[in-house]
Protein backbone atom coordinates (compact mmCIF):
# COMPACT_ATOMS: atom_id res chain seq x y z
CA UNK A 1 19.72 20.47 27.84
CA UNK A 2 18.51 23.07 26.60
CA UNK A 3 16.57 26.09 28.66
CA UNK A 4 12.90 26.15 27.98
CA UNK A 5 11.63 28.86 25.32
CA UNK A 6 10.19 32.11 27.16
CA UNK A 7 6.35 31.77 26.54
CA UNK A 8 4.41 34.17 23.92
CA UNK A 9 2.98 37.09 24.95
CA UNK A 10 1.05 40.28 22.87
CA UNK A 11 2.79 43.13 21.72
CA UNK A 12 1.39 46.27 20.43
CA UNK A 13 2.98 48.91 18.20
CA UNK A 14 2.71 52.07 19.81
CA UNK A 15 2.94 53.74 16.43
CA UNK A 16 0.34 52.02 14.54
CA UNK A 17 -1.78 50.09 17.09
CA UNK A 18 -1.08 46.61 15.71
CA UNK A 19 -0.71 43.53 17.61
CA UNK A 20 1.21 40.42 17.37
CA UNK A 21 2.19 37.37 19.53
CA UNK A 22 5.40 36.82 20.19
CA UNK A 23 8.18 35.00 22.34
CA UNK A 24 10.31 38.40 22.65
CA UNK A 25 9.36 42.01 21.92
CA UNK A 26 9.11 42.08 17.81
CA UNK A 27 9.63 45.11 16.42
CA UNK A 28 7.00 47.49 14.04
CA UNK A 29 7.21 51.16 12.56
CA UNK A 30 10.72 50.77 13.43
CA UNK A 31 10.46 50.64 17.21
CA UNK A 32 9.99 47.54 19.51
CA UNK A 33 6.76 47.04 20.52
CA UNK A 34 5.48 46.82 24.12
CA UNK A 35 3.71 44.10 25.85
CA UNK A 36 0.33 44.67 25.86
CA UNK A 37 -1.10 44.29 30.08
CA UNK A 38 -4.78 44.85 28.85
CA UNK A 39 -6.99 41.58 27.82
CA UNK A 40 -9.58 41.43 26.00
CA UNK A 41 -12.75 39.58 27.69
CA UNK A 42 -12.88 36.74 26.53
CA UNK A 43 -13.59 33.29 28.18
CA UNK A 44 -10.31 31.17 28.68
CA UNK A 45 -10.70 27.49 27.24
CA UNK A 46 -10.84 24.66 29.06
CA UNK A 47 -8.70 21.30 27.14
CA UNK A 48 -12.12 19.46 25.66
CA UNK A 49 -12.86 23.24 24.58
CA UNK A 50 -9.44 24.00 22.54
CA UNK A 51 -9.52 20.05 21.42
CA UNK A 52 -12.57 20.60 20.40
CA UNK A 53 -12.30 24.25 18.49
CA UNK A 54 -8.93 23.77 17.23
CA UNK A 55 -7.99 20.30 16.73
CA UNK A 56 -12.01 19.16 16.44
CA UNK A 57 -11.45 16.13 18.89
CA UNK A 58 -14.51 15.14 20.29
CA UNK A 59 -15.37 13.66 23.37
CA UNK A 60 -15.35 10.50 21.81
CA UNK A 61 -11.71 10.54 20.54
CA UNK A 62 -10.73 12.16 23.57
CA UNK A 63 -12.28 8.73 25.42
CA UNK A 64 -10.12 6.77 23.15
CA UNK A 65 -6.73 8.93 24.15
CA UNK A 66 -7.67 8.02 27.53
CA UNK A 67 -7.50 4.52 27.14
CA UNK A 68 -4.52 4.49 25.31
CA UNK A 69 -2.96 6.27 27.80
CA UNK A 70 -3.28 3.44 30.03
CA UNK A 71 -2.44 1.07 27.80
CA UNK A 72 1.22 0.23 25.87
CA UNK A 73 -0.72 -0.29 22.66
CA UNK A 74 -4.65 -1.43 21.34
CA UNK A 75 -6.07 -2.64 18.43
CA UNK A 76 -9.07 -1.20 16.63
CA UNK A 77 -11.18 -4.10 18.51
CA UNK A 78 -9.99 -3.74 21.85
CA UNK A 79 -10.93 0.32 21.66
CA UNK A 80 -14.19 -0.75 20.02
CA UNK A 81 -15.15 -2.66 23.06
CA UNK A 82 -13.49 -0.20 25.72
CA UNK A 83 -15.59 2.96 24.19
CA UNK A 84 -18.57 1.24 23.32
CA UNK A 85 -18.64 2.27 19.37
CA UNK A 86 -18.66 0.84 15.98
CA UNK A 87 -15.67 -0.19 14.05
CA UNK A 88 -15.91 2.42 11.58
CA UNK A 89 -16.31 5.16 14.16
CA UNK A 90 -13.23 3.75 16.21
CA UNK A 91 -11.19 3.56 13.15
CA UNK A 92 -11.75 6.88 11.76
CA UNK A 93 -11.23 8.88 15.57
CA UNK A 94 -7.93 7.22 15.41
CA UNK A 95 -6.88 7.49 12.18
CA UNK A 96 -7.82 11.29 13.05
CA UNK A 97 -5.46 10.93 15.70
CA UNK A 98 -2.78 9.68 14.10
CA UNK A 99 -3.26 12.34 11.57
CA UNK A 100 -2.96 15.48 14.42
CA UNK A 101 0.37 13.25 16.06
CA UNK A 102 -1.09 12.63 19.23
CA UNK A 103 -1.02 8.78 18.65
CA UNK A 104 1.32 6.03 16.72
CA UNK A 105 -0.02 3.54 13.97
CA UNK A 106 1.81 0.57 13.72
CA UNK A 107 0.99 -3.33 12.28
CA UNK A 108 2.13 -6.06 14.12
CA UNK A 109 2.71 -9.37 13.05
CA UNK A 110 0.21 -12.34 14.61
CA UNK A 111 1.42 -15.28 16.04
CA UNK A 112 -0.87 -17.57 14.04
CA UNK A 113 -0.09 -15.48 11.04
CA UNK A 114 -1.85 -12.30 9.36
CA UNK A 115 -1.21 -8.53 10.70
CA UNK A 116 -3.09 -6.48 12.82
CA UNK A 117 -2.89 -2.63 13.88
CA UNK A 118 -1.69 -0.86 16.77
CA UNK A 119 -2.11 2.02 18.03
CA UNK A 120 0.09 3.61 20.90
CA UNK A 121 0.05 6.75 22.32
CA UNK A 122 3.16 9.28 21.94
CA UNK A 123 5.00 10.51 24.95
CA UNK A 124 3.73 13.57 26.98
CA UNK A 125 6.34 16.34 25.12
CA UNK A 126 5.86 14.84 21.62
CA UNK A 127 2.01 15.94 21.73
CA UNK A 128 2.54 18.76 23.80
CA UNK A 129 4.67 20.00 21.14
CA UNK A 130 2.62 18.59 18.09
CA UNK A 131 -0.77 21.03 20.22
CA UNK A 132 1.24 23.70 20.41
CA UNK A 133 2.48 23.52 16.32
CA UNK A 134 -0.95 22.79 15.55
CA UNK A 135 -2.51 25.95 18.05
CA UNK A 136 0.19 28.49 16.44
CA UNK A 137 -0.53 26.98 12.97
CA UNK A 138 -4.52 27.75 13.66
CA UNK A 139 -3.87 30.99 15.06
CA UNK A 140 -1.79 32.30 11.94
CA UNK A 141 -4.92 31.28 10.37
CA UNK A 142 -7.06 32.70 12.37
CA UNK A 143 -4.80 36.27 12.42
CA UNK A 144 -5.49 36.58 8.09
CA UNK A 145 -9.32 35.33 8.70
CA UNK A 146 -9.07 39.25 11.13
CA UNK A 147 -6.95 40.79 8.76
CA UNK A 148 -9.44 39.83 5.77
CA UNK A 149 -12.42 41.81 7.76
CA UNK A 150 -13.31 44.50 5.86
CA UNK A 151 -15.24 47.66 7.51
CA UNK A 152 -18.29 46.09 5.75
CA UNK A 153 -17.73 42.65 6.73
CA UNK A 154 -17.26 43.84 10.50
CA UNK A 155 -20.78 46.13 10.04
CA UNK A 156 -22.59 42.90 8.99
CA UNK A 157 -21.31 40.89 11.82
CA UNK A 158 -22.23 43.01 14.49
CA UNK A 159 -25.41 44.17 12.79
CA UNK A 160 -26.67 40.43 12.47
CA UNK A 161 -27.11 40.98 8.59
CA UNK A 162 -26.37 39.23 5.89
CA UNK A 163 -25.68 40.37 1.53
CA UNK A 164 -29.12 39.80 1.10
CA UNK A 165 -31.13 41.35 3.79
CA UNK A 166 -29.68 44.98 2.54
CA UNK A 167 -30.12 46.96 -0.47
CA UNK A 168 -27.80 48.44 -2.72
CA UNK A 169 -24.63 49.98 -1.39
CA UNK A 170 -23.92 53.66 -2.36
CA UNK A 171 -20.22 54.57 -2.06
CA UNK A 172 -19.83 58.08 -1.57
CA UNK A 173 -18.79 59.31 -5.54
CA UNK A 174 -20.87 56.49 -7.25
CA UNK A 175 -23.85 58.16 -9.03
C-alpha cells in the first residue's frame, strides 16, 4: 500500500510575494518557496458549511446521505417517506448526488416485473476523495476569480460601490 500523500500547505515566494498551495515546497522566481506560518483570519468551515459553499448540498440532501448511510440501498420512495419531501425534490437532491459522486444510481429488476432505482451510498475513501477533487477543483477556480481582481475591482469591493454609483473615471494622461 501505498504511504498517504503529505497534506497541502501555503507557500510564498520570497521574491515576488505570491502564494500557492501545495503538497511540497513549489518553486517561483527561481527559488523554492517557503511555507507560509502566518494565516489569514478567517473563520474555519464546519462540513454543512463547505457542503454547502462548495458542493451546494443542503441540509436536505445532506438528510438524505444520512439515511443512505444506514441503509445498503433506497429507492426514490423509501427516501421520500424517510425525509418527509416530495418526489421531485427527492429525485433531484439525489440525482445531485450522484452527479458530485458521493452516491451510486443503479435500476434493479422487480420481482413482479418492471425496474425501479437504487441508490447506494459509496464507500468512505471514494467520497473523501471525490470532496477533495471537487474542493481543489473549486479552489483553482476560486485562485483566477483573485487573480482577475483588478485594483478597481478591489476599490469597489471594499468601498461598497458599484459601476453606477461613480462618475467618470479619469486615468492619469486621458484629457
Amino acid at each position: 500500500m501505498a504511504s498517504p500523500e503529505p497534506e497541502p500547505a501555503v507557500y510564498t515566494c520570497q521574491s515576488c510575494g505570491e502564494y500557492q498551495l501545495a503538497s511540497a515546497a513549489p518553486t517561483c522566481c527561481g527559488d523554492s518557496m517557503d511555507e507560509v506560518e502566518d494565516r489569514v483570519p478567517v473563520e474555519s468551515p464546519d462540513e454543512t458549511h463547505l457542503m454547502r459553499a462548495v458542493f451546494d448540498i443542503s441540509e436536505t440532501e445532506l438528510e438524505v446521505c444520512r439515511h443512505l448511510m444506514s441503509e445498503d440501498e433506497l429507492t426514490v420512495d423509501e427516501l421520500t417517506g424517510l425525509v418527509d419531501r416530495d418526489r421531485s425534490v427527492v429525485t433531484r437532491h439525489l440525482n445531485h448526488l450522484v452527479d458530485l459522486g458521493m452516491i451510486e444510481k443503479r435500476s434493479r429488476v422487480l420481482s413482479n416485473g418492471g425496474r425501479v432505482n437504487v441508490y447506494s451510498h459509496r464507500s468512505a475513501d471514494a467520497v473523501r476523495r471525490q470532496f477533495k477533487l471537487g474542493l481543489y477543483t473549486w479552489m483553482s477556480d476560486a485562485v483566477d476569480v483573485i487573480d482577475d481582481l483588478s485594483e478597481d475591482k478591489i476599490e469597489r469591493l471594499v468601498g461598497g460601490t458599484d459601476e453606477s454609483d461613480r462618475g467618470p473615471v479619469i486615468v492619469e494622461g486621458d484629457e
